[in-house]
C-alpha atoms as a PDB file:
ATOM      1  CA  UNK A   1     214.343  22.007  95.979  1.00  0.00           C
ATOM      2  CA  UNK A   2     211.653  24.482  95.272  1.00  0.00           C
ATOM      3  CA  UNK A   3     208.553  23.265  93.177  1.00  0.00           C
ATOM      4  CA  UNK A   4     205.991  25.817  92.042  1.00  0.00           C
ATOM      5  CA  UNK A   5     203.148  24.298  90.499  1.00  0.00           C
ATOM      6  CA  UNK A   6     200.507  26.249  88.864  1.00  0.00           C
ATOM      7  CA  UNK A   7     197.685  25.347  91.556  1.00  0.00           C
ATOM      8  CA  UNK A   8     200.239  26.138  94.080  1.00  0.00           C
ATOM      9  CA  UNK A   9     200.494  29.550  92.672  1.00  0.00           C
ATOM     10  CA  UNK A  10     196.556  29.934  92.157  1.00  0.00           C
ATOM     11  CA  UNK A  11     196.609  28.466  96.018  1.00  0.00           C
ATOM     12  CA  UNK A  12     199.006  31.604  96.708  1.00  0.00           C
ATOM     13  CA  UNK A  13     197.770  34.462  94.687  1.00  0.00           C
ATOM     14  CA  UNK A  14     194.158  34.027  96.284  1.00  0.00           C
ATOM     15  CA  UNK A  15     195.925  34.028  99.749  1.00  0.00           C
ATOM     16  CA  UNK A  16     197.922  37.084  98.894  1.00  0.00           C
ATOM     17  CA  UNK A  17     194.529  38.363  97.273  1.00  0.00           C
ATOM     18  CA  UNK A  18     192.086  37.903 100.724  1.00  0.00           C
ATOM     19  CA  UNK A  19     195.162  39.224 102.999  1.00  0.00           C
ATOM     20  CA  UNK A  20     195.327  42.127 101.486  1.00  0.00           C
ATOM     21  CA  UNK A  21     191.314  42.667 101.065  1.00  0.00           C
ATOM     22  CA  UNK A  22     191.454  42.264 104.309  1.00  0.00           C
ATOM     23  CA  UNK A  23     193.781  44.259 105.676  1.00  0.00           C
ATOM     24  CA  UNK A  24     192.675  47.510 103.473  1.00  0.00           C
ATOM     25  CA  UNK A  25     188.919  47.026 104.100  1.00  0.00           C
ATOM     26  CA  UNK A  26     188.931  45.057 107.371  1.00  0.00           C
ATOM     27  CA  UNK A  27     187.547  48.122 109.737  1.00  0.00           C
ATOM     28  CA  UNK A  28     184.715  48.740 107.646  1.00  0.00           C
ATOM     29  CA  UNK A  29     183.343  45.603 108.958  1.00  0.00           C
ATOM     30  CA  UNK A  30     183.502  46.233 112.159  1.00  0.00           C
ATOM     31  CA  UNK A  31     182.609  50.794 112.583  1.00  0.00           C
ATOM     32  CA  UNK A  32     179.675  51.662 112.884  1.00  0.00           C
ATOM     33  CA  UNK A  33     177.827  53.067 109.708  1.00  0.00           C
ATOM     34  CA  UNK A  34     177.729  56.946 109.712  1.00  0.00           C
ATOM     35  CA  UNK A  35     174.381  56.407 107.474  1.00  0.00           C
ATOM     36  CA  UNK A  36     172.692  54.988 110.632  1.00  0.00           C
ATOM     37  CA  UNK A  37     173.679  57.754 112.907  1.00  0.00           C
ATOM     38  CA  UNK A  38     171.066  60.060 113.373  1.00  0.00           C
ATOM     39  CA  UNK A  39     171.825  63.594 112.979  1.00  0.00           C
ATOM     40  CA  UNK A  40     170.500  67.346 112.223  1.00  0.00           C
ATOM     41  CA  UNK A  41     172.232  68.765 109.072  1.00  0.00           C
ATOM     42  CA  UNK A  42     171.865  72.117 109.989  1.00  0.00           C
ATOM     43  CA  UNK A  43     172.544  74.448 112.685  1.00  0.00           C
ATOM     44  CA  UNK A  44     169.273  73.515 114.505  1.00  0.00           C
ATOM     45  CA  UNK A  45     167.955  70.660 116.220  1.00  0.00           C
ATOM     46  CA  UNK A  46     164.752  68.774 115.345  1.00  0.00           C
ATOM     47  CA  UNK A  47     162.348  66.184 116.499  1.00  0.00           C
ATOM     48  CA  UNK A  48     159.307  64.324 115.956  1.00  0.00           C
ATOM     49  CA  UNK A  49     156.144  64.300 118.275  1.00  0.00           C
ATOM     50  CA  UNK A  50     153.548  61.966 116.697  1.00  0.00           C
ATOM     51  CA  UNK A  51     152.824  62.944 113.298  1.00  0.00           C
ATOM     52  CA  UNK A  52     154.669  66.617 113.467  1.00  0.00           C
ATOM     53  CA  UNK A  53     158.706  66.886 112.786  1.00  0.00           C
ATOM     54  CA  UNK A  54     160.059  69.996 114.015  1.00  0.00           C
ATOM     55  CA  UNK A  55     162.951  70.904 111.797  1.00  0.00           C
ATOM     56  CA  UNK A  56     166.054  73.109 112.419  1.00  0.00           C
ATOM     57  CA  UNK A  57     164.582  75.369 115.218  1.00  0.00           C
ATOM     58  CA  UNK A  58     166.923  77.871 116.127  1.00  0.00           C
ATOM     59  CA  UNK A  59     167.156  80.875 118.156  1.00  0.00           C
ATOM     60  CA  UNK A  60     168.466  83.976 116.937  1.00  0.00           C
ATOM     61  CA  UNK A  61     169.601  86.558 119.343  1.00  0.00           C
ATOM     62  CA  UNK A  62     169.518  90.365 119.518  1.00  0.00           C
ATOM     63  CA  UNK A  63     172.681  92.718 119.648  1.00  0.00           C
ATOM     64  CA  UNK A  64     171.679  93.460 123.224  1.00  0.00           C
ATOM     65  CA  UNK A  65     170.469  90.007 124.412  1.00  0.00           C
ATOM     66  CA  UNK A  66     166.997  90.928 125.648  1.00  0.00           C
ATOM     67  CA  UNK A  67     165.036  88.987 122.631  1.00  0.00           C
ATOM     68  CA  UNK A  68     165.605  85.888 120.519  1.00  0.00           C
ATOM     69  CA  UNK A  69     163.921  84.855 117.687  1.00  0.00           C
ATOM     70  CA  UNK A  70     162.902  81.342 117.324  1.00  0.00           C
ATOM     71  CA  UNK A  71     163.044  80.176 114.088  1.00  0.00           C
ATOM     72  CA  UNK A  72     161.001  76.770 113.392  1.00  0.00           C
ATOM     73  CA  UNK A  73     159.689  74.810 111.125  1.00  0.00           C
ATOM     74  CA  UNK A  74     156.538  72.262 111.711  1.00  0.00           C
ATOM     75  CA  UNK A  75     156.112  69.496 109.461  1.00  0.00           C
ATOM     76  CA  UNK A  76     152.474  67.630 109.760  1.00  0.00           C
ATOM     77  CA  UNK A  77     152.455  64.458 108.143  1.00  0.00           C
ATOM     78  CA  UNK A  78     148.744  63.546 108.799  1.00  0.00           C
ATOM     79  CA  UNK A  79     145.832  64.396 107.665  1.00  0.00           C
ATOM     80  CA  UNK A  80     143.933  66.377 110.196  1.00  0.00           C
ATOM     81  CA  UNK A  81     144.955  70.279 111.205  1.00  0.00           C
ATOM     82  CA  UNK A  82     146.910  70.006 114.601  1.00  0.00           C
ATOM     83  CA  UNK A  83     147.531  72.664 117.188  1.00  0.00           C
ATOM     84  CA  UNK A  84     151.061  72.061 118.538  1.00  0.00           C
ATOM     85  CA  UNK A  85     152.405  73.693 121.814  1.00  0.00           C
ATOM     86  CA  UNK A  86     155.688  75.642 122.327  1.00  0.00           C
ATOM     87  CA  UNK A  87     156.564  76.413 126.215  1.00  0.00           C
ATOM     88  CA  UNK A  88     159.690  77.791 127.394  1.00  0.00           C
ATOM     89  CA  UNK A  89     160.820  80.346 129.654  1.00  0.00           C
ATOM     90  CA  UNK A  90     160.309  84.711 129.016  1.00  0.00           C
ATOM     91  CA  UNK A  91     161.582  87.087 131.325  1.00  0.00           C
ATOM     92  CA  UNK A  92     161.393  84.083 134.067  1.00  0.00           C
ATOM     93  CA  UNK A  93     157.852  82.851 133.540  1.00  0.00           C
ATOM     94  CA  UNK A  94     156.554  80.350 131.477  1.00  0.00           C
ATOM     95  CA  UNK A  95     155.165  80.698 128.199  1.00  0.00           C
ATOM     96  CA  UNK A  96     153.109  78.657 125.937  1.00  0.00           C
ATOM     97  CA  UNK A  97     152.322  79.897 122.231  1.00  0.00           C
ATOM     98  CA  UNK A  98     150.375  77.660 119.605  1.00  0.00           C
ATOM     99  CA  UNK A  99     150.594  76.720 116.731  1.00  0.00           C
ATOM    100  CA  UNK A 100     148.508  75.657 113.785  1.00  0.00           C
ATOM    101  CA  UNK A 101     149.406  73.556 111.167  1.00  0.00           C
ATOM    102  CA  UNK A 102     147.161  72.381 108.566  1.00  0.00           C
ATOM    103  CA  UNK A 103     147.525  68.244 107.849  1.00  0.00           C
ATOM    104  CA  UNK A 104     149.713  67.473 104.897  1.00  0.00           C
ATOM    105  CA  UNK A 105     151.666  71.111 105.527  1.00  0.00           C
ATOM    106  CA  UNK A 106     154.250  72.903 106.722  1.00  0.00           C
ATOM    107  CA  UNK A 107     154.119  75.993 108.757  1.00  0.00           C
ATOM    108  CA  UNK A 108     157.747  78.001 109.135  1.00  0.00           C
ATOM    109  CA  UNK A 109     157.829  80.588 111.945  1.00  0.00           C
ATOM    110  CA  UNK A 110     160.720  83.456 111.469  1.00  0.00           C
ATOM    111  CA  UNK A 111     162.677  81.561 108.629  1.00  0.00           C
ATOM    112  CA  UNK A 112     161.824  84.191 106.108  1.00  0.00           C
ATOM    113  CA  UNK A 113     161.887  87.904 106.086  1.00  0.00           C
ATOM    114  CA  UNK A 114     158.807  89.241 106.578  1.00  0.00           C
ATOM    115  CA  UNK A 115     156.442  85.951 108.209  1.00  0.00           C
ATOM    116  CA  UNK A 116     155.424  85.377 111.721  1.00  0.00           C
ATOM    117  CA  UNK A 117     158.029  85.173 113.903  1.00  0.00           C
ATOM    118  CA  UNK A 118     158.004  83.606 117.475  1.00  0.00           C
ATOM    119  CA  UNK A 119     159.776  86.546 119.748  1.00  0.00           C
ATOM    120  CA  UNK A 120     160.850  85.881 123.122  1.00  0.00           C
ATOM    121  CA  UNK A 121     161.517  88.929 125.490  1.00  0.00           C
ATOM    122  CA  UNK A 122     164.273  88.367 128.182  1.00  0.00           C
ATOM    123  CA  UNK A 123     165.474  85.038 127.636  1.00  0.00           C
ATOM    124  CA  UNK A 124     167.515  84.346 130.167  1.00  0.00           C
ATOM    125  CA  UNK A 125     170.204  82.921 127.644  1.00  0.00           C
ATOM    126  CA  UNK A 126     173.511  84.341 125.732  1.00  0.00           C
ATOM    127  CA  UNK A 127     174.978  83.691 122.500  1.00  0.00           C
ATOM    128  CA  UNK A 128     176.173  80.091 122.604  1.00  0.00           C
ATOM    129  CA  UNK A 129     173.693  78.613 125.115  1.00  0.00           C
ATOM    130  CA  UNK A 130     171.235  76.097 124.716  1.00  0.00           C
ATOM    131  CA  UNK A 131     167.324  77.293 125.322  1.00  0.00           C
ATOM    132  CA  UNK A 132     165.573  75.149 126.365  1.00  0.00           C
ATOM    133  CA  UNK A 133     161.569  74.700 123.864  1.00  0.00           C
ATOM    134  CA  UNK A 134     159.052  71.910 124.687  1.00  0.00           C
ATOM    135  CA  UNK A 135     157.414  70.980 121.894  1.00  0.00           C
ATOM    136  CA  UNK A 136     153.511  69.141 122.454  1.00  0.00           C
ATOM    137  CA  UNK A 137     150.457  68.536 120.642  1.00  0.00           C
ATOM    138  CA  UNK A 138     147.235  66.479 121.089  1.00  0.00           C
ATOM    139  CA  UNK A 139     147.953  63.003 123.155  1.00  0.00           C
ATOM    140  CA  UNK A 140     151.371  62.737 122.152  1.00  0.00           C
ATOM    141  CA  UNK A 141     154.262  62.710 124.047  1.00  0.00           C
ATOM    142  CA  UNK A 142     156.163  65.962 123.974  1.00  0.00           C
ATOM    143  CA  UNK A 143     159.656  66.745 123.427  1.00  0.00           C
ATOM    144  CA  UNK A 144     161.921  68.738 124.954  1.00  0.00           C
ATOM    145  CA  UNK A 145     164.685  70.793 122.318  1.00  0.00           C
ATOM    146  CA  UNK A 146     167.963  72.227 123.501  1.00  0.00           C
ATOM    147  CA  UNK A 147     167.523  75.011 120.946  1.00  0.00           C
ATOM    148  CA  UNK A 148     170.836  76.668 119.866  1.00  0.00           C
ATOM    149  CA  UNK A 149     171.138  80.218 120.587  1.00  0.00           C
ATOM    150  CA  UNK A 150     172.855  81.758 117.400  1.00  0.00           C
ATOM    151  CA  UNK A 151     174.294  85.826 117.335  1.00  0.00           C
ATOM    152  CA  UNK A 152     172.242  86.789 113.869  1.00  0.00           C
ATOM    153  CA  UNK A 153     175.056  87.297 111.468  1.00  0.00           C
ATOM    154  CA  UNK A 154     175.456  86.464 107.994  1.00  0.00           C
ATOM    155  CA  UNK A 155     172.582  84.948 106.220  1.00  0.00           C
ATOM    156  CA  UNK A 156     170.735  85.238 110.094  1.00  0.00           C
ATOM    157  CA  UNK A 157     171.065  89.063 110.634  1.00  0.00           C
ATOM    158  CA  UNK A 158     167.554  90.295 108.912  1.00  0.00           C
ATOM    159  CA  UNK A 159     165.575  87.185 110.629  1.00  0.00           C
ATOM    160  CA  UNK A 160     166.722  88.601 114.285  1.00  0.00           C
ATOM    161  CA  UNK A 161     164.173  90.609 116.527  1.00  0.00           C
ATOM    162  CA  UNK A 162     163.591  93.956 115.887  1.00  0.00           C
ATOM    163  CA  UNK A 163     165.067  97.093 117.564  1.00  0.00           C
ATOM    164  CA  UNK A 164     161.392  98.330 118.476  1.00  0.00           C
ATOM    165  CA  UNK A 165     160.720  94.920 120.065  1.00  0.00           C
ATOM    166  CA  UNK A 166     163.154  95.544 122.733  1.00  0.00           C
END
């Protein structure tokens, strides 16, 4: 004979209730939290090198592949001026270009129509590479960036180099 009491039923109704909780959210206690995985929303790469974040540099090549464009964006967070140091490879050699950026500020190289843009003749690289940026300033440990070499279409295709620059 079958007796269902009400605490019996209480006793199976929460059992029913946690089985279920836990079979439709169980995972989520064990993955790993996208929110913690660090990422660059964008179609750049950044870093940080003491108190400067580079954000979303890119490199924007030229119809005939003999210049990029690197577009960059230098965030200082303290309160003195910093110089910061770019080096990678032109036409074989290395390079070095720098950089001020006042404390507090942000200085954006080739982002916009019309600013300074960083130009780099013969870069050794095609659409699709990786080019390869160190990024350095004061006492601080640099950073090297695996910039992504972009062709300059869409929103891109005014911000690549110029025709008279190749």
């Amino acid at each position: 004979m079958n007796v269902r009491t009400p605490v019996t039923r209480a006793v199976a109704s929460i059992v029913l209730a946690a089985a279920v909780l836990t079979g439709s959210a169980g995972c989520t206690f064990f993955a790993t939290q996208a929110t913690l995985i660090q990422y660059d929303p964008s179609n750049g790469v950044g870093a940080t090198v003491g108190d400067v974040k580079v954000r979303n540099a890119i490199a924007l090549i030229s119809d005939d592949g003999k210049a990029v464009s690197l577009l960059v964006t230098l965030v200082n967070t303290g309160r003195k001026d910093v110089s910061v140091t770019l080096q990678y490879e032109s036409g074989g050699e290395k390079r070095t270009d720098l950089k001020a950026v006042a404390g507090g500020e942000a200085a954006s190289f080739g982002n916009v129509v019309g600013e300074d843009q960083i130009i780099v003749l013969n870069p050794g690289v095609e659409a699709g590479a990786l080019f390869p940026v160190y990024v350095q300033y004061g006492e601080f440990e640099g950073k090297q960036l695996m910039v992504p070499v972009l062709e300059a279409t869409g929103t891109y295709e005014e911000l690549k180099p110029e025709d008279v620059l190749r």
